[in-house]
Protein backbone atom coordinates (compact mmCIF):
# COMPACT_ATOMS: atom_id res chain seq x y z
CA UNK A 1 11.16 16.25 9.86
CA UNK A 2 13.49 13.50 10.99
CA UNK A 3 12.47 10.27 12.02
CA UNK A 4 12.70 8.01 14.97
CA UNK A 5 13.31 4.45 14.90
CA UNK A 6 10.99 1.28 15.16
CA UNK A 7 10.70 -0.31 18.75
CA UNK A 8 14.15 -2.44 18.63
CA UNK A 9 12.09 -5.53 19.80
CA UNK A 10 9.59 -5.13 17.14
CA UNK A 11 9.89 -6.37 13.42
CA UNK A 12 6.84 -6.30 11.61
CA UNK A 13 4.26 -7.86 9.20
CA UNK A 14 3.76 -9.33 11.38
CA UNK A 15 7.23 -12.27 11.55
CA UNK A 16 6.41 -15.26 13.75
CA UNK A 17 9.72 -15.59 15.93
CA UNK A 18 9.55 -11.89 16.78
CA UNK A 19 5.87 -12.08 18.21
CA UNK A 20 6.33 -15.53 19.80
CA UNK A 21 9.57 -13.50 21.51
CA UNK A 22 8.31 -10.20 22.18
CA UNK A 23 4.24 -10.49 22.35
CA UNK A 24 3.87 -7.82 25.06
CA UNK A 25 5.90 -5.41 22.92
CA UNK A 26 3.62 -6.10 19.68
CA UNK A 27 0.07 -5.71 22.14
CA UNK A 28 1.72 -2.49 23.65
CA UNK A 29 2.51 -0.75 20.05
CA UNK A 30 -0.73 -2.10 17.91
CA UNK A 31 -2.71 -0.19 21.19
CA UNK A 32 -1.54 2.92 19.59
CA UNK A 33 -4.18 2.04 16.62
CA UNK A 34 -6.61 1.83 19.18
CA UNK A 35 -6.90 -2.65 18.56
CA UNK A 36 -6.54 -4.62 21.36
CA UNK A 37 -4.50 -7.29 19.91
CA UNK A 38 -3.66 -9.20 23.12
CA UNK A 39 -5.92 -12.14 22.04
CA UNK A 40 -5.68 -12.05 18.45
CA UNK A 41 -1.89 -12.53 18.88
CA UNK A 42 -2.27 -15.49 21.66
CA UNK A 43 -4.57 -17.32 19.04
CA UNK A 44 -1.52 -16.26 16.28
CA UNK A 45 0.61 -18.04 18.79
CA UNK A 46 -1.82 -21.17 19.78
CA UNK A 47 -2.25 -21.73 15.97
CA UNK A 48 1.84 -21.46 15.43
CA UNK A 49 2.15 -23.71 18.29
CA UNK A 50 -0.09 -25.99 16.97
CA UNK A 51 1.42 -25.81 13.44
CA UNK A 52 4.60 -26.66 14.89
CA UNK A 53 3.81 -29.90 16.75
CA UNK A 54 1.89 -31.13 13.28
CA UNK A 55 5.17 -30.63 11.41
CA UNK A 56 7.21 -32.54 14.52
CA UNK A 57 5.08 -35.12 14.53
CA UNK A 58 4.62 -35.53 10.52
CA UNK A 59 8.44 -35.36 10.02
CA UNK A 60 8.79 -37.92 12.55
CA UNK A 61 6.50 -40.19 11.04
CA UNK A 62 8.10 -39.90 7.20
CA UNK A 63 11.49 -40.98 9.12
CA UNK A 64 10.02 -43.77 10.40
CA UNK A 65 8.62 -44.80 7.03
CA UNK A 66 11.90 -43.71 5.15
CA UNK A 67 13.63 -46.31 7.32
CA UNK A 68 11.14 -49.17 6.98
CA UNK A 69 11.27 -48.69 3.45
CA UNK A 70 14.96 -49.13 3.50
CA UNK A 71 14.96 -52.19 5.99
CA UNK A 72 12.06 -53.36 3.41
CA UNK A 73 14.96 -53.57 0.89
CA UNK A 74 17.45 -55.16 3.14
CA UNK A 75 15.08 -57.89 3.88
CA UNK A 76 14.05 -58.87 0.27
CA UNK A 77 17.80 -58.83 -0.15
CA UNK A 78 18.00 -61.41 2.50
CA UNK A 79 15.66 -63.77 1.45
CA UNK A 80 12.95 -62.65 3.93
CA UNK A 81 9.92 -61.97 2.24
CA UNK A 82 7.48 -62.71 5.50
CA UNK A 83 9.20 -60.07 7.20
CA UNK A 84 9.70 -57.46 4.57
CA UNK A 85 5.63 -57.86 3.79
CA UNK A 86 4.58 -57.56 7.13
CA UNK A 87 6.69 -54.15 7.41
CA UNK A 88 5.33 -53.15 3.70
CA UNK A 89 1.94 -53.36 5.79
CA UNK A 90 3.40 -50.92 8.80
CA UNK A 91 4.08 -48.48 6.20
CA UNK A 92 1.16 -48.12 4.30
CA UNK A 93 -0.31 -47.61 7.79
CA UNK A 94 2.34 -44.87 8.15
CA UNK A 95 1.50 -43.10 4.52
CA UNK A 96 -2.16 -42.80 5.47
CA UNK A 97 -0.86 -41.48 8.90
CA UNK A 98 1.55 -38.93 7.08
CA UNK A 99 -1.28 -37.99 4.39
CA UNK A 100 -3.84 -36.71 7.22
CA UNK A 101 -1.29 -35.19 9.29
CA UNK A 102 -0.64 -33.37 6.15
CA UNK A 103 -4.00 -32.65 5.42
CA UNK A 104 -3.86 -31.30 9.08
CA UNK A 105 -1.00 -29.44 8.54
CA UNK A 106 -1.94 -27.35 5.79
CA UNK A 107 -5.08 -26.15 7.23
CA UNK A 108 -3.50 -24.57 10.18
CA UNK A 109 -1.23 -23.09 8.01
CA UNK A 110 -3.60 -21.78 6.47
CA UNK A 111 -5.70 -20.43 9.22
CA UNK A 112 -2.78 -19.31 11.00
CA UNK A 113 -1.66 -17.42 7.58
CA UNK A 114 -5.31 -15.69 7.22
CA UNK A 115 -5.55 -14.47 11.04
CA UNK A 116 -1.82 -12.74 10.78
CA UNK A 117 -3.27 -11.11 7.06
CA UNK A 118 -5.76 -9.44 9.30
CA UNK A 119 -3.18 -8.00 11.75
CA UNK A 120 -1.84 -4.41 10.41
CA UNK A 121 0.94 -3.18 10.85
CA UNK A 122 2.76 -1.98 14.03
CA UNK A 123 2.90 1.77 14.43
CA UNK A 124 6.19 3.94 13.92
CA UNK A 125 7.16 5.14 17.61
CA UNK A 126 7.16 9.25 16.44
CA UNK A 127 2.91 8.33 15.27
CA UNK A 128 0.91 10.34 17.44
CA UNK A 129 -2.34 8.53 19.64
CA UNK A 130 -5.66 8.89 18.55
CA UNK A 131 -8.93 8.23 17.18
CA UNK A 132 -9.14 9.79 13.82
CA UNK A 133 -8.40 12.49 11.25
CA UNK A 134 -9.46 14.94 13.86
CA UNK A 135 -5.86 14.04 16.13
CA UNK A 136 -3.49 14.18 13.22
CA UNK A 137 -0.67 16.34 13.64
CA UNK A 138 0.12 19.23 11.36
CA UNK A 139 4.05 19.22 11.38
CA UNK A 140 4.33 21.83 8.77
CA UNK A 141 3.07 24.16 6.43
CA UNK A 142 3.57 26.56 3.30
CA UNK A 143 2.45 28.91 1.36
CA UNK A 144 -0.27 31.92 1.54
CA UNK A 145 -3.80 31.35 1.05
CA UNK A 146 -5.35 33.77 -2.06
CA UNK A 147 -7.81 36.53 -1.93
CA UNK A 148 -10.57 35.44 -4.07
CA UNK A 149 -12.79 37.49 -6.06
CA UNK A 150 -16.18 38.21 -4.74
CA UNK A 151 -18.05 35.86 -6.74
CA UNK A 152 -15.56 32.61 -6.46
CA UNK A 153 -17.17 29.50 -6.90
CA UNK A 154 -15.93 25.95 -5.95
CA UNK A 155 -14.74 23.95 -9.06
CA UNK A 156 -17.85 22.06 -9.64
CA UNK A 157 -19.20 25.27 -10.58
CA UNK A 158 -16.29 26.71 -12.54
CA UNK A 159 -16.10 23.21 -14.21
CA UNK A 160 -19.44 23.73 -15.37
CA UNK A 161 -19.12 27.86 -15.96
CA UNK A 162 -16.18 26.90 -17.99
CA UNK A 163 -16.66 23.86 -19.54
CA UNK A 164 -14.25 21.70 -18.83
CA UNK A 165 -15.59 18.76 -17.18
CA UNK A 166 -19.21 17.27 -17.19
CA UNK A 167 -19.94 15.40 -14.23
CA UNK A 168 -23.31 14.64 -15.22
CA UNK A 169 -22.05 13.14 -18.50
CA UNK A 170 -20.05 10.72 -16.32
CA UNK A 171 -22.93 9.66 -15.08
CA UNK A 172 -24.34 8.63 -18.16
CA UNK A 173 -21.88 7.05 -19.59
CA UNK A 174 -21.06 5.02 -16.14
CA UNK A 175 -22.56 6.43 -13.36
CA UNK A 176 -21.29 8.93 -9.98
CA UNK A 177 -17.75 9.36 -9.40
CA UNK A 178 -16.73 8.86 -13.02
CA UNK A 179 -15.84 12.66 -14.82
CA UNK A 180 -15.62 13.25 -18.32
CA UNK A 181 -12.96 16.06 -18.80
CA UNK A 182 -13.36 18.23 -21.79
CA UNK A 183 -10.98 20.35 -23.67
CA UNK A 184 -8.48 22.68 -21.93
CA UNK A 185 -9.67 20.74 -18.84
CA UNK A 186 -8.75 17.20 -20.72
CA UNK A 187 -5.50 18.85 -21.89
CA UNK A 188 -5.05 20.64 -17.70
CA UNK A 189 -5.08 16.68 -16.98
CA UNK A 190 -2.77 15.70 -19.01
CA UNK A 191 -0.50 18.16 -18.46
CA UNK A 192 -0.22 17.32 -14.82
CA UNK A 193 0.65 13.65 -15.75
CA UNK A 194 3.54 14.59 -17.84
CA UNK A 195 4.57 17.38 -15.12
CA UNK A 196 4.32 15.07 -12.43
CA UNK A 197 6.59 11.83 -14.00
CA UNK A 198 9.24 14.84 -15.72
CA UNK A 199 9.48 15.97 -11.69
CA UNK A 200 9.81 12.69 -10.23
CA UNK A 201 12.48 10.60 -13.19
CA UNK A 202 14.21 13.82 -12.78
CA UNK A 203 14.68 13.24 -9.15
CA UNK A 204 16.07 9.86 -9.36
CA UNK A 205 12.74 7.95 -10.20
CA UNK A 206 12.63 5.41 -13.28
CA UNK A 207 9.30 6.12 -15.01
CA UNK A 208 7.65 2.26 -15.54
CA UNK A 209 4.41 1.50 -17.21
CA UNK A 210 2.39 -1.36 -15.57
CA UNK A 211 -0.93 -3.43 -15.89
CA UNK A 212 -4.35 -1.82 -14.13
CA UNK A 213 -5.23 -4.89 -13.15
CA UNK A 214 -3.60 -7.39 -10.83
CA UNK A 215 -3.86 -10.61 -9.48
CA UNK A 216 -4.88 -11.73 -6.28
CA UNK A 217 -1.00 -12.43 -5.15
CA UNK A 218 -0.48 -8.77 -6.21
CA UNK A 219 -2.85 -7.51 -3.69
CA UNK A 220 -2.04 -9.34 -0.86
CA UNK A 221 1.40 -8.70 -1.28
CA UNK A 222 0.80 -5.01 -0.77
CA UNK A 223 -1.55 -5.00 1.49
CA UNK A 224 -5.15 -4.81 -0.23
CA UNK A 225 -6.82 -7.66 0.55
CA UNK A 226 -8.46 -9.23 2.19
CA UNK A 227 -8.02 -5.40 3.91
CA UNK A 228 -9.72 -3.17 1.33
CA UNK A 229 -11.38 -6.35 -0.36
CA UNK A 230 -14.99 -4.53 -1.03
CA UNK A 231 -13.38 -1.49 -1.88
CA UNK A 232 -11.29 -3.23 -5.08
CA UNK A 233 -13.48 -3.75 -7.98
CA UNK A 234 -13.29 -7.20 -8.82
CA UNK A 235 -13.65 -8.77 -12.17
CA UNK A 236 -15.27 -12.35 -11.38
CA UNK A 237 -14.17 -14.21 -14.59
CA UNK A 238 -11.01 -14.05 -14.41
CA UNK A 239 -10.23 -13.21 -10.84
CA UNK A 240 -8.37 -10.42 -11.37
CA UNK A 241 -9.14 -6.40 -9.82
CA UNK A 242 -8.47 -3.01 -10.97
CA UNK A 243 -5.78 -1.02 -8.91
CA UNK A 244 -6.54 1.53 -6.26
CA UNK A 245 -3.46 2.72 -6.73
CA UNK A 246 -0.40 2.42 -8.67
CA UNK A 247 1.70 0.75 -5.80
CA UNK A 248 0.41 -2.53 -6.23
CA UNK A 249 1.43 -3.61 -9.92
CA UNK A 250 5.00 -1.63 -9.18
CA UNK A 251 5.63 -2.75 -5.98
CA UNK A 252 4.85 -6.32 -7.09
CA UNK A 253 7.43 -6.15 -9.57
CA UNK A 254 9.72 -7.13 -6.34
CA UNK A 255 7.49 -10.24 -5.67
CA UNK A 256 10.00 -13.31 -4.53
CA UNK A 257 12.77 -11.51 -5.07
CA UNK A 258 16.31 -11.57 -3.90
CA UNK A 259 18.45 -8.29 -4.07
CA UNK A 260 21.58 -7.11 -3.47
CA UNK A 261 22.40 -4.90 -0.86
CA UNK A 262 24.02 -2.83 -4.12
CA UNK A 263 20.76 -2.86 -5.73
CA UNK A 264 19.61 -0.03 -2.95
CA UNK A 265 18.57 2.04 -3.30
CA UNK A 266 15.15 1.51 -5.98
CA UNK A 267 13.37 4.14 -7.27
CA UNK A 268 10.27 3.83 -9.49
CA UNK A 269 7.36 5.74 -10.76
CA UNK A 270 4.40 5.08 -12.89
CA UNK A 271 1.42 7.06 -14.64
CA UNK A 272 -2.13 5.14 -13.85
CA UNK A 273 -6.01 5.50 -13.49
CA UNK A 274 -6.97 4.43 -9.82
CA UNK A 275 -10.12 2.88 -9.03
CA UNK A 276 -11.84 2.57 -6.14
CA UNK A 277 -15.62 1.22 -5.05
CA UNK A 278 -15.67 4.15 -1.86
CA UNK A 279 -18.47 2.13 -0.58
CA UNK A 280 -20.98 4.59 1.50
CA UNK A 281 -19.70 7.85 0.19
CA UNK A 282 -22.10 10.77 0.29
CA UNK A 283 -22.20 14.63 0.99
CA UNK A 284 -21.01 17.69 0.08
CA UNK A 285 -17.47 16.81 1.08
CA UNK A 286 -16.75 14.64 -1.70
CA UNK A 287 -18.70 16.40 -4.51
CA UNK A 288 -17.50 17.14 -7.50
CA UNK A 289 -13.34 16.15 -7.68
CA UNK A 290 -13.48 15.52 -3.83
CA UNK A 291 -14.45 11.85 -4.31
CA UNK A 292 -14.11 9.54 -7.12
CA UNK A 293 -14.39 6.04 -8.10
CA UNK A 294 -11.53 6.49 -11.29
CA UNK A 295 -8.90 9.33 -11.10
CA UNK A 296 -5.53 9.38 -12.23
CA UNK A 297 -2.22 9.76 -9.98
CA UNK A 298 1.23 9.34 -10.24
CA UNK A 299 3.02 7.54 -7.63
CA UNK A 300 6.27 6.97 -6.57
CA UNK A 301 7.97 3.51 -4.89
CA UNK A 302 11.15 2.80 -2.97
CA UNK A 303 12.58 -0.36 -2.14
CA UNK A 304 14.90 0.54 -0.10
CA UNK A 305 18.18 -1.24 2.66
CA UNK A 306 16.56 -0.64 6.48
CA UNK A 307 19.06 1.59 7.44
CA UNK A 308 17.98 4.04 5.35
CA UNK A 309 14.14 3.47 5.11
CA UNK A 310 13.55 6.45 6.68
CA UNK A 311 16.20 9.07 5.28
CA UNK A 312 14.30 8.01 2.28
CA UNK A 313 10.79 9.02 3.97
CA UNK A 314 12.14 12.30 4.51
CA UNK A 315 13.37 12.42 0.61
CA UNK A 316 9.95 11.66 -0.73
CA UNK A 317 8.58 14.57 1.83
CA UNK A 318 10.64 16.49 0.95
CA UNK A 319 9.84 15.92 -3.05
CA UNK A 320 6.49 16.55 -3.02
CA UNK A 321 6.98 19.80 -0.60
CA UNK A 322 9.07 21.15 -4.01
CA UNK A 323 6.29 19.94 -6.62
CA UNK A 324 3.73 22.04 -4.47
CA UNK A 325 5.90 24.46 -4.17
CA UNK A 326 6.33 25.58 -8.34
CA UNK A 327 2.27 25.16 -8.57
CA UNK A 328 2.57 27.83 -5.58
CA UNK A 329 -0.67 25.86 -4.38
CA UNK A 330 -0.98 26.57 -0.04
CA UNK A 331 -0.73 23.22 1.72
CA UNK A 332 0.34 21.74 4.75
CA UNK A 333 1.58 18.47 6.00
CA UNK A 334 0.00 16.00 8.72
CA UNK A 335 1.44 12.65 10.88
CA UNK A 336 -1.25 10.23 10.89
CA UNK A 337 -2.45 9.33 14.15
CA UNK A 338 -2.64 5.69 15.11
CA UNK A 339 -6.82 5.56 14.61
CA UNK A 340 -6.05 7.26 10.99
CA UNK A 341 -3.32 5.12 10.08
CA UNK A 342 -3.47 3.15 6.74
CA UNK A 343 -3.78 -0.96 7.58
CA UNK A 344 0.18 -1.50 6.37
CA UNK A 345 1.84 1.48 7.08
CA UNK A 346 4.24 2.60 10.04
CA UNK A 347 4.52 5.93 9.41
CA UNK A 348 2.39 8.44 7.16
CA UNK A 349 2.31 11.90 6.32
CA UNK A 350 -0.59 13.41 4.06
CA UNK A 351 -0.43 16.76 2.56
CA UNK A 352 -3.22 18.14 1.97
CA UNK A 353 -3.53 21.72 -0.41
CA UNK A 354 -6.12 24.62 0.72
CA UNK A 355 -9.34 24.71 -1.32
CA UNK A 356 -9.97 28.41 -0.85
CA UNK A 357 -13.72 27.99 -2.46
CA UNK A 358 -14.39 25.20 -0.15
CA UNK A 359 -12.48 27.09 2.66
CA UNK A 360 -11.51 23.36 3.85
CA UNK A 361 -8.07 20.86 3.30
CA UNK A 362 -7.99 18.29 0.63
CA UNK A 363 -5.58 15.63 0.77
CA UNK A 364 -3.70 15.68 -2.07
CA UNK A 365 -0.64 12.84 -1.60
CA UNK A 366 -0.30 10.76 1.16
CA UNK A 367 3.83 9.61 1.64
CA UNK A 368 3.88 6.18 3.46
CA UNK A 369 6.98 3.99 4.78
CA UNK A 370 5.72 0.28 5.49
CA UNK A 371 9.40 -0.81 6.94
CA UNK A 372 9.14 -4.60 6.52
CA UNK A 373 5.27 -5.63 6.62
CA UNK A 374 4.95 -5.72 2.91
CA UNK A 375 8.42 -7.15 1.85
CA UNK A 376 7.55 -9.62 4.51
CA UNK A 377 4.20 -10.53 2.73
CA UNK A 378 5.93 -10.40 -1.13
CA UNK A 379 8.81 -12.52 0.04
CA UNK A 380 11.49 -9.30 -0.48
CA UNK A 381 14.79 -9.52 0.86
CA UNK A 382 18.38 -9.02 0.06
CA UNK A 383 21.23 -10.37 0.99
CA UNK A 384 22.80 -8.98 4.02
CA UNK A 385 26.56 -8.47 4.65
CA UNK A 386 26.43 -12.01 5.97
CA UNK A 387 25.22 -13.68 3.07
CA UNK A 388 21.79 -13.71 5.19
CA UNK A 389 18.49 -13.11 3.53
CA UNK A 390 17.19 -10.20 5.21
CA UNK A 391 13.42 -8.54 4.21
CA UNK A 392 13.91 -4.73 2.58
CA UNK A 393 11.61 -2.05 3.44
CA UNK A 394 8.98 -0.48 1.14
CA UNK A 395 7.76 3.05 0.75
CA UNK A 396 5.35 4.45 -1.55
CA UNK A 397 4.27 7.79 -2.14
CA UNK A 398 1.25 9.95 -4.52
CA UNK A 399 3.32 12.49 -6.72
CA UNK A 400 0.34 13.48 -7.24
CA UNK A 401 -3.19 12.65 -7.45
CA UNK A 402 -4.48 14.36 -10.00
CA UNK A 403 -8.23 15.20 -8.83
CA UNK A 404 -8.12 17.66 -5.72
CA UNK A 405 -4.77 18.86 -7.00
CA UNK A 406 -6.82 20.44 -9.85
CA UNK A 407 -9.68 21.47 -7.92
CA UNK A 408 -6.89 23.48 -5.65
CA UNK A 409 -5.49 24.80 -8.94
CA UNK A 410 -9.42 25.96 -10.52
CA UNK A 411 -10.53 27.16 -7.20
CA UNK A 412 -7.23 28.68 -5.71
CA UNK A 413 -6.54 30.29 -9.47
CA UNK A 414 -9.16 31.71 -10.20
CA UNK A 415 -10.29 35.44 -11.09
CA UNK A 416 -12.68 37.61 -12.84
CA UNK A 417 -11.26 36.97 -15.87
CA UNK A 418 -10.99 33.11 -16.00
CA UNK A 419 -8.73 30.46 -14.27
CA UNK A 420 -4.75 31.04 -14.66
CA UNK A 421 -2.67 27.98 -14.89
CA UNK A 422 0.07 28.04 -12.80
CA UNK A 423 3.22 29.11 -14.18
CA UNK A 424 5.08 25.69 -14.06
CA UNK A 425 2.62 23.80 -15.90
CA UNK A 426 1.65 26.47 -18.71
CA UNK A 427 4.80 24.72 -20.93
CA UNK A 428 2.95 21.49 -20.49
CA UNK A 429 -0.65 22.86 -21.15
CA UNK A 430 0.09 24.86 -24.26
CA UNK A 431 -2.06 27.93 -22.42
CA UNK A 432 -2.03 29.70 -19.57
CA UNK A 433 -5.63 30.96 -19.32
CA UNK A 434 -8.94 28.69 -19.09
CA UNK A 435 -11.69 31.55 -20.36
């Protein structure tokens, strides 16, 4: 599954001197996701422009008041207070000049900053066109899809038949979307977490432990707002919102940094609930574990040098292929389309494990290299071999989620008998049997 490289013009999230060099490039590749970004970009560039001449023009004016003030001095010096007053008059002028060019300054700043927030990032050259999920592109898959029993039920049903989670419960307590696991189905949870961070710090990952909520720097630096804005639950009081997803508090650890090109290459995971609002979400297709508003995942981050951004893609593939592989759960892997493309990614690939119950996919992990657009947005860079700040590239990856990895374990386990737990996981679960 090797990788191609970025369009050599293109550099994204989204830097100023590269689209003010290479515009056409950036309008050709952000087609891809379906946007027509030729105007956005030429306001971008209006607004820089604009931005530009403000900062001329106010740096010219505090020279000219830097050198009044000094001639100021030279003429008290000299005796010449007539002089020195009237010039004392030129430069107040000059201050309240300054001040609203200032003013002036900062709010095309700020504009300019909001309208590139809402530009995502530029595509990967190897994603494939289209419109949505339905034009992904399966690039591999594994594993043989079970012969149920008879009477197989999806694992609403066998949570029910069995015990182990009450959905309705949930619903009392806080309302759809929010399970209450019970017993061997708690302890199944569990299990998976501890499984899931043993697999990854053995592969190279440090485990961390980070907050579950996060500031509003923290999700702009990664990407979430104002993006995914109402689907982030927000608490008001003290401006602060719950995490869709562990990438945000551990990616954020790099905020403002400077590393060193022997710091590459960084390797973290971290254990923690996920919630999101999933505005609009009704059916059949996200009943029961398909859909929730809290679940629990394990994800992995890279910070990683450019040059090997996407050797490290093909690791993290290539990691999760082997986790799948000990649950002996069927799955395949998919290359997002442009239309299906996450807002900061350039290059995705979702796996996605057979519910045999459900006879349909479920995503499971989706493994995501973002090259520079959210380094670029934290302020992330390292020092190049030049002494040069360059920005580092990020990567994140689920490893797993927990919720449709254990409906594909109830459904894709299960016989007359009760539900077997896979073979790896039994040493974690203290069972092997859910009866």
């Amino acid at each position: 599954m090797s990788s191609l490289n970025l369009h050599p013009k293109i550099k994204t999230m989204l830097q100023l001197q590269h689209i003010r060099e290479h515009k056409d490039a950036f309008v050709a590749a952000l087609q891809k996701r379906n946007l027509d970004a030729e105007s956005m970009l030429s306001q971008v560039l209006e607004l820089d422009e604009k931005r530009r001449g403000l900062q001329t023009e106010l740096d010219a004016t505090l020279a000219e008041s830097n050198k009044l003030s000094k001639e100021i001095g030279q003429l008290f010096k000299s005796g010449k207070a007539t002089e020195a007053n009237e010039l004392k008059a030129k430069t107040g002028d000059l201050k309240e000049a300054s001040k609203k060019m200032g003013d002036n300054l900062n709010a095309a700043a700020a504009e300019l900053t909001e309208l590139l927030y809402q530009i995502p990032n530029v595509p990967h050259t190897s994603v494939p066109t289209g419109n949505s999920d339905e034009d992904n592109e399966e690039v591999f898959r594994e594993g043989d899809i079970p012969q149920l029993i008879t009477a197989a039920l999806p694992h609403w049903e066998l949570a029910r038949k069995y015990d182990i989670i009450d959905f309705e419960l949930g619903v009392k307590v806080t309302g759809a979307g929010f399970p209450i696991y019970k017993g061997k189905g708690a302890r199944l949870q569990r299990a998976l977490i501890s499984y899931f961070l043993d697999k990854n710090t053995e592969a190279g990952y440090t485990e961390m432990q980070v907050p579950h909520l996060v500031n509003q720097a923290s999700g702009y630096g990664t990407g979430q707002l104002p993006d995914k804005e109402g689907q982030m639950y927000h608490v008001t009081a003290d401006d602060l919102y719950l995490i869709p997803t562990g990438e945000v508090p551990i990616t954020n650890i790099f905020r403002d940094n400077i590393l060193k090109k022997e710091d590459f290459p960084i390797r973290y995971t971290g254990y923690t609930p996920c919630f999101r609002r999933e505005a609009g979400s009704y059916g059949a297709h996200v009943r029961g574990l398909n859909r929730l508003h809290q679940f629990d995942k394990v994800e992995i981050v890279r910070v990683e040098h450019p040059e090997n951004s996407y050797a490290a893609l093909d690791g993290m593939v290539e990691h999760v292929k082997n986790i799948l592989r000990e649950l002996k759960l069927p799955y395949r892997i998919l290359r997002l389309c442009g239309g299906d493309l996450g807002f900061t990614a350039a290059l995705t690939y979702d796996f996605e494990v057979f519910s045999t119950a459900q006879d349909r996919w479920l995503e499971i992990s989706s493994v995501s290299n973002f090259e520079t657009y959210q380094a670029n947005r934290l302020k992330l860079r390292f020092k190049d071999d030049n002494g040069k700040n360059q920005l580092a590239h990020t990567l994140n990856g689920s490893a797993l989620a927990l919720p449709r990895v254990l409906a594909g374990i109830l459904e894709n386990y299960q016989t007359e008998d009760g539900i077997k737990i896979p073979e790896a996981l039994v040493p974690y679960c203290g069972f092997d049997t859910i009866d």
